[in-house]
Protein backbone atom coordinates (compact mmCIF):
# COMPACT_ATOMS: atom_id res chain seq x y z
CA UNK A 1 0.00 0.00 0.00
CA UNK A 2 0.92 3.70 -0.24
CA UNK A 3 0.85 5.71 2.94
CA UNK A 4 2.60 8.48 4.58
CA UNK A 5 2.11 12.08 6.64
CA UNK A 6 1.06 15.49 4.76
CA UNK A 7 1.42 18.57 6.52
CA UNK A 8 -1.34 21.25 5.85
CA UNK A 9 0.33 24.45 6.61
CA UNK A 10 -0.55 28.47 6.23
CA UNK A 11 -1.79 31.78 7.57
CA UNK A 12 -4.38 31.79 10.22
CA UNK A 13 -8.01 31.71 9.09
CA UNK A 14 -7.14 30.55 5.17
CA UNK A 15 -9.30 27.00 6.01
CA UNK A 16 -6.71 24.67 6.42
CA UNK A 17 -9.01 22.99 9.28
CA UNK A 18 -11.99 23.06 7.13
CA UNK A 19 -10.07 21.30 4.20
CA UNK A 20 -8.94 18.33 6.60
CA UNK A 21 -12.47 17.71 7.46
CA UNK A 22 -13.45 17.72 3.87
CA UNK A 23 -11.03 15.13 3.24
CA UNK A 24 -12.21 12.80 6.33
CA UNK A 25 -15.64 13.59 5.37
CA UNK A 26 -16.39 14.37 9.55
CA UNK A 27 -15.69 16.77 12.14
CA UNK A 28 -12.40 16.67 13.71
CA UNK A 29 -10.89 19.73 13.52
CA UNK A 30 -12.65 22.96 15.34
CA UNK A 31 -13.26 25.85 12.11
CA UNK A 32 -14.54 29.74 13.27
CA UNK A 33 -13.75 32.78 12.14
CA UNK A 34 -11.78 33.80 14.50
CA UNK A 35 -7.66 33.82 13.27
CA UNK A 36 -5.20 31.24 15.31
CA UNK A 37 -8.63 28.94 16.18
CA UNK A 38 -6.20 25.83 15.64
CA UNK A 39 -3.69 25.85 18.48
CA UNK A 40 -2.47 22.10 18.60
CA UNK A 41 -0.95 19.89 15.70
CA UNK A 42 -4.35 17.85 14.47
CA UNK A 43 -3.94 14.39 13.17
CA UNK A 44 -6.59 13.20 10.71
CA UNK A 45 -6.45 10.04 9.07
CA UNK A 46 -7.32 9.13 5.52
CA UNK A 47 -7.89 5.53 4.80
CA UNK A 48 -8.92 4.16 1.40
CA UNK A 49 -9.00 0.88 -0.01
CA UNK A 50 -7.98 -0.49 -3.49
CA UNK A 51 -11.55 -0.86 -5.26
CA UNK A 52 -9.99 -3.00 -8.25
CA UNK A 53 -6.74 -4.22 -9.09
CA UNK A 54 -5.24 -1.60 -11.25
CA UNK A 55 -5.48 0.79 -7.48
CA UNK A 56 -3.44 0.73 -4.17
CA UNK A 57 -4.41 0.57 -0.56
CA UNK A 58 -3.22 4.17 0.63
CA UNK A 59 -3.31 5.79 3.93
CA UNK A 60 -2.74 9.56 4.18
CA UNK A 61 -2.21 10.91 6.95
CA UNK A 62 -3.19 15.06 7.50
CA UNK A 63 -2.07 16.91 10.47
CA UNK A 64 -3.91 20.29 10.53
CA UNK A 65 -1.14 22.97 11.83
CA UNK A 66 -1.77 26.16 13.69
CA UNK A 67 -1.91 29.21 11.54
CA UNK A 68 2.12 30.22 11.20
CA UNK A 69 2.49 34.09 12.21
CA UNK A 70 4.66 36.36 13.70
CA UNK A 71 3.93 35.06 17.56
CA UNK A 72 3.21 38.02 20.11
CA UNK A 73 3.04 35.86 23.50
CA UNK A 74 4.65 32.21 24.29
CA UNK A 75 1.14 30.42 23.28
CA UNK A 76 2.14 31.79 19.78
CA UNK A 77 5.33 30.93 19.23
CA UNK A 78 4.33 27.55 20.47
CA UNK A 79 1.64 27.44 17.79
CA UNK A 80 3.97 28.81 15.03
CA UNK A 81 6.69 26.27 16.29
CA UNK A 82 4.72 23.39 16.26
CA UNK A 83 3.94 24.13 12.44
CA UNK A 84 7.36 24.53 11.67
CA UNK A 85 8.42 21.44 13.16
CA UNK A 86 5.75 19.79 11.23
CA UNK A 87 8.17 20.46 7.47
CA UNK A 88 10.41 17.74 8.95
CA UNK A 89 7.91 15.09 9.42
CA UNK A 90 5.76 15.04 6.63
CA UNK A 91 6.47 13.53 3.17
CA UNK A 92 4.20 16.22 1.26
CA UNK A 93 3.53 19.63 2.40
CA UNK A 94 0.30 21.41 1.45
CA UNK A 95 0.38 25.15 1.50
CA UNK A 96 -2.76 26.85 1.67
CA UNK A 97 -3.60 30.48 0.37
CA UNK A 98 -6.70 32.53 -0.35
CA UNK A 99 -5.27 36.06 -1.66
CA UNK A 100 -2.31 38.04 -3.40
CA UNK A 101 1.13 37.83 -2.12
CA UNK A 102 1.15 41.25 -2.33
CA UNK A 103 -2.02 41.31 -0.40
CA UNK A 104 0.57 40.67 2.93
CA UNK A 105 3.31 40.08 4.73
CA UNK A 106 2.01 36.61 5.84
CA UNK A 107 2.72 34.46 3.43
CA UNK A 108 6.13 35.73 2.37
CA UNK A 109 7.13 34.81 5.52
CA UNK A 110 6.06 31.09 5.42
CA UNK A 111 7.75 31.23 1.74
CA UNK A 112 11.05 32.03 3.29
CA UNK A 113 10.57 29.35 6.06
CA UNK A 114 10.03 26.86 2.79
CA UNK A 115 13.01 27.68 1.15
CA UNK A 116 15.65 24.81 1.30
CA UNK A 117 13.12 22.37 2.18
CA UNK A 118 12.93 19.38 -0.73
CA UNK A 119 9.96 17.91 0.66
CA UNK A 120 7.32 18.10 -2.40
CA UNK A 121 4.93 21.02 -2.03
CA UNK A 122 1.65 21.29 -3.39
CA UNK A 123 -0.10 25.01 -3.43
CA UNK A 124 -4.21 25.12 -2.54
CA UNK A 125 -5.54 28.44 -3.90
CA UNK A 126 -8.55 28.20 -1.38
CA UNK A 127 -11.92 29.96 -1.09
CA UNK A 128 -12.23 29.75 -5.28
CA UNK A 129 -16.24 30.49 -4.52
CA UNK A 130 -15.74 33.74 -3.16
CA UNK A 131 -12.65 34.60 -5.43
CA UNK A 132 -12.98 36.45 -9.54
CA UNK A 133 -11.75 35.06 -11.90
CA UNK A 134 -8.97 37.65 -12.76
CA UNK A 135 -7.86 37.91 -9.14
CA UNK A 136 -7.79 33.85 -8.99
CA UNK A 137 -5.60 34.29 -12.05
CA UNK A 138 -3.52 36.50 -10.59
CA UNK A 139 -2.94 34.07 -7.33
CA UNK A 140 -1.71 31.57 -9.31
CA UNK A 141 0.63 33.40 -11.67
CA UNK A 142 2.31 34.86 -8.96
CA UNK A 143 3.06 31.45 -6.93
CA UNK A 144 3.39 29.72 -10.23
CA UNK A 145 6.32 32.06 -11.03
CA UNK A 146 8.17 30.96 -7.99
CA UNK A 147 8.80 27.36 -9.07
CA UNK A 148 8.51 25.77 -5.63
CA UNK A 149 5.54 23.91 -6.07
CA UNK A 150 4.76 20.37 -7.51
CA UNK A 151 1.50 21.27 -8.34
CA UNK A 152 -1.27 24.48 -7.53
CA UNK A 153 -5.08 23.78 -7.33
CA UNK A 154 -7.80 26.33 -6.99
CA UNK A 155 -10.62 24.64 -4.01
CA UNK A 156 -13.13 25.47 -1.86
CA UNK A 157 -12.43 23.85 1.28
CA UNK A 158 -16.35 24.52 2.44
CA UNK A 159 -17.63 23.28 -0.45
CA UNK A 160 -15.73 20.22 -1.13
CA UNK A 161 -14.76 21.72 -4.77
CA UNK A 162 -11.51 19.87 -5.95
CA UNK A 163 -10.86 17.74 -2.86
CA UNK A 164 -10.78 14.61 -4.71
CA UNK A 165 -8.28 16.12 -7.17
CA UNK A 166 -6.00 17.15 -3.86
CA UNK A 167 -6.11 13.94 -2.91
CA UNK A 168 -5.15 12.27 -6.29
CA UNK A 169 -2.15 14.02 -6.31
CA UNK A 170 -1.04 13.65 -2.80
CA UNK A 171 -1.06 10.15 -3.13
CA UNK A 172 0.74 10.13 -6.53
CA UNK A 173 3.86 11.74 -4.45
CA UNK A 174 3.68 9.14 -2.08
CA UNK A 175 5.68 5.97 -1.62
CA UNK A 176 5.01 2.49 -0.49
CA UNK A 177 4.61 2.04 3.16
CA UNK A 178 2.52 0.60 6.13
CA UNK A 179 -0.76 1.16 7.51
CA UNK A 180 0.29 3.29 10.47
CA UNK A 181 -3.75 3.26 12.00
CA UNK A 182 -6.36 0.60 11.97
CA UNK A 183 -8.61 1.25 8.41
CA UNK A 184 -11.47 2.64 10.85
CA UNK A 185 -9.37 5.13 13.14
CA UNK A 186 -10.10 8.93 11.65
CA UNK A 187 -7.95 10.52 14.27
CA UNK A 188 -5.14 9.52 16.68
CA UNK A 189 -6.55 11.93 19.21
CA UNK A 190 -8.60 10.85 22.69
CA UNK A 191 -12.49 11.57 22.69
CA UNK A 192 -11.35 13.72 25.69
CA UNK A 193 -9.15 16.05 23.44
CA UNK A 194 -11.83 16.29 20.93
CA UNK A 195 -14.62 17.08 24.05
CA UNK A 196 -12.25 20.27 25.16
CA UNK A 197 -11.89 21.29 21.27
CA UNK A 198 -15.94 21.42 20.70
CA UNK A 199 -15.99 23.32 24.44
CA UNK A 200 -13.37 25.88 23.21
CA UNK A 201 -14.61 26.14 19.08
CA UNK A 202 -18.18 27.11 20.34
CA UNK A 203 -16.52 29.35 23.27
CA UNK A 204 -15.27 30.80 20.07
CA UNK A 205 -18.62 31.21 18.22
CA UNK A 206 -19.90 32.95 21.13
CA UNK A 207 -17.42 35.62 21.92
CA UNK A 208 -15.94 38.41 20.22
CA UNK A 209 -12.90 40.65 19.54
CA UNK A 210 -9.67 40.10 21.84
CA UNK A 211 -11.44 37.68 24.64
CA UNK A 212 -11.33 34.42 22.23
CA UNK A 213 -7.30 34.86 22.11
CA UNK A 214 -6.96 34.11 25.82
CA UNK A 215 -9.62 31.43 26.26
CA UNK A 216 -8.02 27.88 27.37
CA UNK A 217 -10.17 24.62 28.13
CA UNK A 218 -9.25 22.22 30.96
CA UNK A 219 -11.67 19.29 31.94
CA UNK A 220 -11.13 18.64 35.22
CA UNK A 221 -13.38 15.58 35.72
CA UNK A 222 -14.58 12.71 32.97
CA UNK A 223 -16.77 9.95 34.41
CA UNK A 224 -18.29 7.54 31.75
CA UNK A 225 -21.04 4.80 31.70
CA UNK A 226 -22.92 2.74 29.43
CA UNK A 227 -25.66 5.76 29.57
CA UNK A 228 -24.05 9.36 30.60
CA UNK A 229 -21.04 10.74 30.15
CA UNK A 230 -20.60 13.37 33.29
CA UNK A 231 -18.23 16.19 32.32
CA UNK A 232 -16.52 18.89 33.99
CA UNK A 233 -15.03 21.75 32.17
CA UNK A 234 -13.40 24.92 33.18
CA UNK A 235 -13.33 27.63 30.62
CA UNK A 236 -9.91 30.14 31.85
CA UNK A 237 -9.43 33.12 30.81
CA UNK A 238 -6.96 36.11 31.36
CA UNK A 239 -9.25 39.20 32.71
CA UNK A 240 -12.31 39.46 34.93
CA UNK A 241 -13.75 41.43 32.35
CA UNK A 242 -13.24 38.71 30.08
CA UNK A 243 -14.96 36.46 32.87
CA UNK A 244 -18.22 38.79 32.95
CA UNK A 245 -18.24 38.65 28.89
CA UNK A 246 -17.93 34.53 29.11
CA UNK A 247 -20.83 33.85 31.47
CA UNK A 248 -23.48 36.73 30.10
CA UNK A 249 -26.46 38.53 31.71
CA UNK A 250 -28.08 36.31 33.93
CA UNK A 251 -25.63 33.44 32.72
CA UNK A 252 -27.25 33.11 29.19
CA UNK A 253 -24.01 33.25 27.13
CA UNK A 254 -22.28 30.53 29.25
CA UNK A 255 -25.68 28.40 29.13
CA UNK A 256 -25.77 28.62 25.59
CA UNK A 257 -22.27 27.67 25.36
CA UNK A 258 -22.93 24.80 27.29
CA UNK A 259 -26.12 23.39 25.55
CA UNK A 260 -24.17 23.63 21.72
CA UNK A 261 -21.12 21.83 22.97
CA UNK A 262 -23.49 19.23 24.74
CA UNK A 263 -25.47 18.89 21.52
CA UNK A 264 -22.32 17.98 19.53
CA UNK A 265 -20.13 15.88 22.68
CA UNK A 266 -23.62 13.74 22.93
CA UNK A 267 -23.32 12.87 19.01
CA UNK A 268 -19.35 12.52 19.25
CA UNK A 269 -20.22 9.86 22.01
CA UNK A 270 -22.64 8.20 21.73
CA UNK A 271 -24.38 9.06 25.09
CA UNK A 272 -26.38 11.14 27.10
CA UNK A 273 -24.04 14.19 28.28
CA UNK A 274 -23.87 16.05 31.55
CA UNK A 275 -21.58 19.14 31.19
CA UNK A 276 -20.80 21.20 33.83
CA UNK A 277 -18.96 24.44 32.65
CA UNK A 278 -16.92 26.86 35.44
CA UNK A 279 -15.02 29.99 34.11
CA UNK A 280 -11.74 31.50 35.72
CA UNK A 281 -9.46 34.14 35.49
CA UNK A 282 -5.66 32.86 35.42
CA UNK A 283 -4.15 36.41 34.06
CA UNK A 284 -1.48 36.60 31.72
CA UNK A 285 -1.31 32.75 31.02
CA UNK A 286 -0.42 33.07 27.75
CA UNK A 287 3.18 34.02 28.76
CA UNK A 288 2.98 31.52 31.58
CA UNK A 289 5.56 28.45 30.44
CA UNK A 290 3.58 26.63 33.36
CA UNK A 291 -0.01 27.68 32.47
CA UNK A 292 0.95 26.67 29.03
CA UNK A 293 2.32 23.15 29.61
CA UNK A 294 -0.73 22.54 32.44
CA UNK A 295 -3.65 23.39 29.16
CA UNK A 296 -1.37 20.55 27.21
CA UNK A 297 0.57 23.83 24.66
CA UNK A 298 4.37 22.39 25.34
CA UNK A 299 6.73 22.23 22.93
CA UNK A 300 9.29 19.82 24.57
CA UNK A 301 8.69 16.43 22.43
């Protein structure tokens, strides 16, 4: 069989987490508006077997990067490190884009970070339903012209336009190798991981402007049964303001936060859920190396 580890790599906010879960076909990886939503390496797992004998077995393996920027706090150059380390692990990199190079600084910088690195690149010109035609033009001439890429696709991530073709020609870089997951297995992460990501992507939804930024998810409890799934969560964040905003007049933001995630954790599972949300204020612990390593954001691997 064919298998082997693609990185999905770019700015914050260009869909790279809504273009893994187009390729699993499910949910795993938390999409919002809001920039730097991914904040931990996400493994998702694409299995697909031969359906006649002139095809392969191949497994594919996606991990969905944080958004690589210029970090402002220790959570961000975690994030941005993390992707980085990710170009020496993968067999293919995908690099994701959805506007002019001249449009930014942001991908010029990821470009530099790319030179020198042989592993095969493959360029996704994403959001292709919102984009012109002339300006979609102009996209790819001006990556074409750089020569580092194996091969540039125009896609809509939300849509599911030109997946397939993505996938075609990942696997046509990729060599023989094992099965590194069981056929059924569509991520590597615990349910429990996946629970705190749901909490924190519809913490997300509900909040606006600078608050999302210093939002971290810890479960402090997990009891499960046959029947009910009993959950304890505690949303931190960095100012009591930010506390006030969280939990709404008369509680109604944090109640609605609650009853989405439950919705979605109850479907995940497979059970009943009882979720029990508490917010806190732990200031500043987004330049706290020990707040950082106690959320699960450490770098040391």
């Amino acid at each position: 069989m064919k298998s082997g580890f693609i990185g999905i790599i770019g700015r914050p906010n260009v869909g790279k987490s809504t273009l893994l879960n187009a390729i699993l076909g499910e949910k795993i990886s938390i999409t919002t508006d809001k920039p730097q939503t991914t904040r931990n390496s996400i493994r998702g797992i694409y299995t697909h077997r031969a359906e006649n004998e002139n095809q392969e077995d191949v497994q594919m393996i996606f991990i969905d990067t944080p958004g690589i920027h210029k970090p402002k706090n220790k959570l961000g150059s975690y994030m941005t490190g993390m992707a980085i380390n990710t170009f020496k692990e993968v067999e293919v990199i995908i690099l994701i884009v959805d506007d002019e190079l001249s449009a930014g600084t942001g991908d010029r910088y990821i470009l530099d970070l790319l030179e020198g690195i042989d592993t095969p690149k493959i360029l996704v010109i994403n959001k292709i339903d919102k984009l012109d035609p002339d300006k979609y033009r102009r996209i790819y001439e001006e990556y074409n012209a750089l020569g580092m890429f194996h091969a540039i696709f125009g896609a809509s991530a939300l849509e599911g336009k030109n997946v397939d073709v993505i996938l075609k020609e990942v696997e046509s870089l990729l060599g023989e190798g094992p099965m590194y997951f069981p056929e059924d297995m569509v991520t590597d992460h615990p349910e429990r991981f996946i629970v705190s990501e749901i909490i924190r992507e519809k913490t997300l939804m509900y909040l606006d402007k600078e608050v999302p930024h210093g939002i971290a998810i810890e479960i402090e409890s997990y009891k499960e049964s046959d029947t009910l799934t009993k959950i304890g969560v505690v949303i931190h964040c960095e100012k009591k303001s930010h506390k006030g905003i969280i939990i709404g007049k008369e509680g109604k933001k944090l109640k609605g936060i609650g009853k989405s995630s439950r919705m979605e954790i109850e479907a995940l599972l497979g059970t009943k859920v009882f979720l029990e949300l508490w917010v806190k204020v732990k200031e500043n612990w987004r330049d706290s190396d020990f707040a950082l390593s106690n959320f699960g954001y450490d770098n040391k691997e």
